[in-house]
Protein backbone atom coordinates (compact mmCIF):
# COMPACT_ATOMS: atom_id res chain seq x y z
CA UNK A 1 0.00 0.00 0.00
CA UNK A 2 1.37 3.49 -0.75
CA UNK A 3 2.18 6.37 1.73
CA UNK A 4 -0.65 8.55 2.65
CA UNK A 5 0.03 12.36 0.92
CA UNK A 6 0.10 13.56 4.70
CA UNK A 7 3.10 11.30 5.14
CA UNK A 8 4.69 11.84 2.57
CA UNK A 9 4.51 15.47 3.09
CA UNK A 10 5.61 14.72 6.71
CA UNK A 11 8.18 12.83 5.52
CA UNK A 12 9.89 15.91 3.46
CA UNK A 13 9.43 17.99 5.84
CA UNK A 14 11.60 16.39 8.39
CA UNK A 15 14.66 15.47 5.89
CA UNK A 16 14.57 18.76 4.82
CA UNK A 17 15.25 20.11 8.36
CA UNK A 18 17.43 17.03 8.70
CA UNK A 19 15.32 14.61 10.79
CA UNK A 20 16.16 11.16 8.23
CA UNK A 21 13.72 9.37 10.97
CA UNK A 22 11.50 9.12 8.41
CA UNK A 23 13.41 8.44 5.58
CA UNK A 24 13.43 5.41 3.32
CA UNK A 25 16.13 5.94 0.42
CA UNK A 26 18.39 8.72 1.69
CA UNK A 27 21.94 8.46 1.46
CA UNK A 28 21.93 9.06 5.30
CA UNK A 29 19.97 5.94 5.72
CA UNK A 30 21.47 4.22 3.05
CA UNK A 31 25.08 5.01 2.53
CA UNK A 32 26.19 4.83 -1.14
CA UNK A 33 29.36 2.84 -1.50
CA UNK A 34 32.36 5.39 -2.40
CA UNK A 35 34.96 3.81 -4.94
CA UNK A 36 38.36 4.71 -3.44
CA UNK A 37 41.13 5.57 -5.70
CA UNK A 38 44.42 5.64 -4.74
CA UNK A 39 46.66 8.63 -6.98
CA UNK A 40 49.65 6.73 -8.15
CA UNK A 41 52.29 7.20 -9.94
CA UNK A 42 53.04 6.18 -13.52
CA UNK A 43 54.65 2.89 -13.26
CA UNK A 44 53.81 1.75 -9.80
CA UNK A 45 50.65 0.09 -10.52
CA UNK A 46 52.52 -2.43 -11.83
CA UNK A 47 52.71 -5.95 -10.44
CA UNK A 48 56.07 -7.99 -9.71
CA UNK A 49 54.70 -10.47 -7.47
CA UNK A 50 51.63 -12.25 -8.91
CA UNK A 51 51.66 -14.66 -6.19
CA UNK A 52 51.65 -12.19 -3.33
CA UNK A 53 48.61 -10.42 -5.03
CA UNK A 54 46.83 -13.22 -5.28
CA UNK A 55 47.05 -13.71 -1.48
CA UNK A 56 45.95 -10.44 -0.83
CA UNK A 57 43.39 -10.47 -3.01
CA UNK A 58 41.59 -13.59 -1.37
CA UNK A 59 42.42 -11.69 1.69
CA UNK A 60 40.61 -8.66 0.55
CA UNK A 61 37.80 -11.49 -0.63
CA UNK A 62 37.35 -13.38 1.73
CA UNK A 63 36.77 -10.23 4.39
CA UNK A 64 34.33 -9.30 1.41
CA UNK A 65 32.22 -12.19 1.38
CA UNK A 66 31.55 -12.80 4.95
CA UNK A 67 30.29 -9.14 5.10
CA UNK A 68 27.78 -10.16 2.10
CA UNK A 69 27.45 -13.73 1.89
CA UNK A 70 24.33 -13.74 -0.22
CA UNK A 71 26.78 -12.16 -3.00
CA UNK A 72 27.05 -15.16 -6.05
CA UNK A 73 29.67 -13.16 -8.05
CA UNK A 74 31.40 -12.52 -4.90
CA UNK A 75 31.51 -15.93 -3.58
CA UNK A 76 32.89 -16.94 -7.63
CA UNK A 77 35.62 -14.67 -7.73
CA UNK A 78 36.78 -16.57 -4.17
CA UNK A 79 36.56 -19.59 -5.63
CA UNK A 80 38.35 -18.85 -8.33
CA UNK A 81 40.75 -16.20 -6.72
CA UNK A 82 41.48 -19.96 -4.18
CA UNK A 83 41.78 -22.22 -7.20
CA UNK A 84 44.55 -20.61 -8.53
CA UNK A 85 46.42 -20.20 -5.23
CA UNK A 86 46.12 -24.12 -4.75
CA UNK A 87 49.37 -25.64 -4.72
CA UNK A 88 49.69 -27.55 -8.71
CA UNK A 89 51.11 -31.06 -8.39
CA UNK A 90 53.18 -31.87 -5.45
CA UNK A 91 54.85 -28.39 -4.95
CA UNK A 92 53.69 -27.12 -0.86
CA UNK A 93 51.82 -23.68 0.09
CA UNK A 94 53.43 -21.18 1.61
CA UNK A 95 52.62 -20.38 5.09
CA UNK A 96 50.44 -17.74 4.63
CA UNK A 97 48.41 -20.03 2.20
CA UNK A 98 48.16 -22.77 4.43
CA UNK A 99 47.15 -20.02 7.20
CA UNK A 100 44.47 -18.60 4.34
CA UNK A 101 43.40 -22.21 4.15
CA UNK A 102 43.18 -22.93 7.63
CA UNK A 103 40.98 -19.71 8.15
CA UNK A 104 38.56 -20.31 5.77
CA UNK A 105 37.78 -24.10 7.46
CA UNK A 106 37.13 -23.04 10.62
């Protein structure tokens, strides 16, 4: 059922003298997510330790999905992100892997 004109009216009224008590979709109710971008200099965007990044990356992931575990894509890109950290044929993970690893079991 829709709002009543009275409440809506109400409704403006208070976020316009900043009472958001009311509110349904403002920003101050409902943050927008800000994209962060870090200024960097030309050239040190650049990666020299693929394996490293991949680690922080499932770090950065894994923090990720257990703030929004309902997130599919999210949940993929862990998957895949821990996939391609797995140790290949009998070669051992690194500590912080096996730490990673251990993490995400318990």
């Amino acid at each position: 059922m829709a709002d009543s004109e009275a409440l809506r009216q109400r409704r403006r009224k208070a976020h316009v003298h900043g009472d958001h008590s009311l509110c349904r979709r403002c920003t101050v109710v409902k943050p927008r997510p800000v994209a962060v971008v870090a200024d960097l200099a030309p050239g040190s965007g650049e990666v020299t330790d693929a394996a490293a990044e991949l680690r922080q990356l499932a770090y950065r992931l894994v923090a990720a999905h257990q703030a929004d575990p309902a997130n599919g894509i999210l949940a993929k890109e862990l998957r895949s992100t821990l996939v391609a950290l797995l140790p290949k044929g009998t070669e051992k993970a690194d500590a912080d892997l096996t730490g990673l690893f251990g993490a995400l079991q318990a």
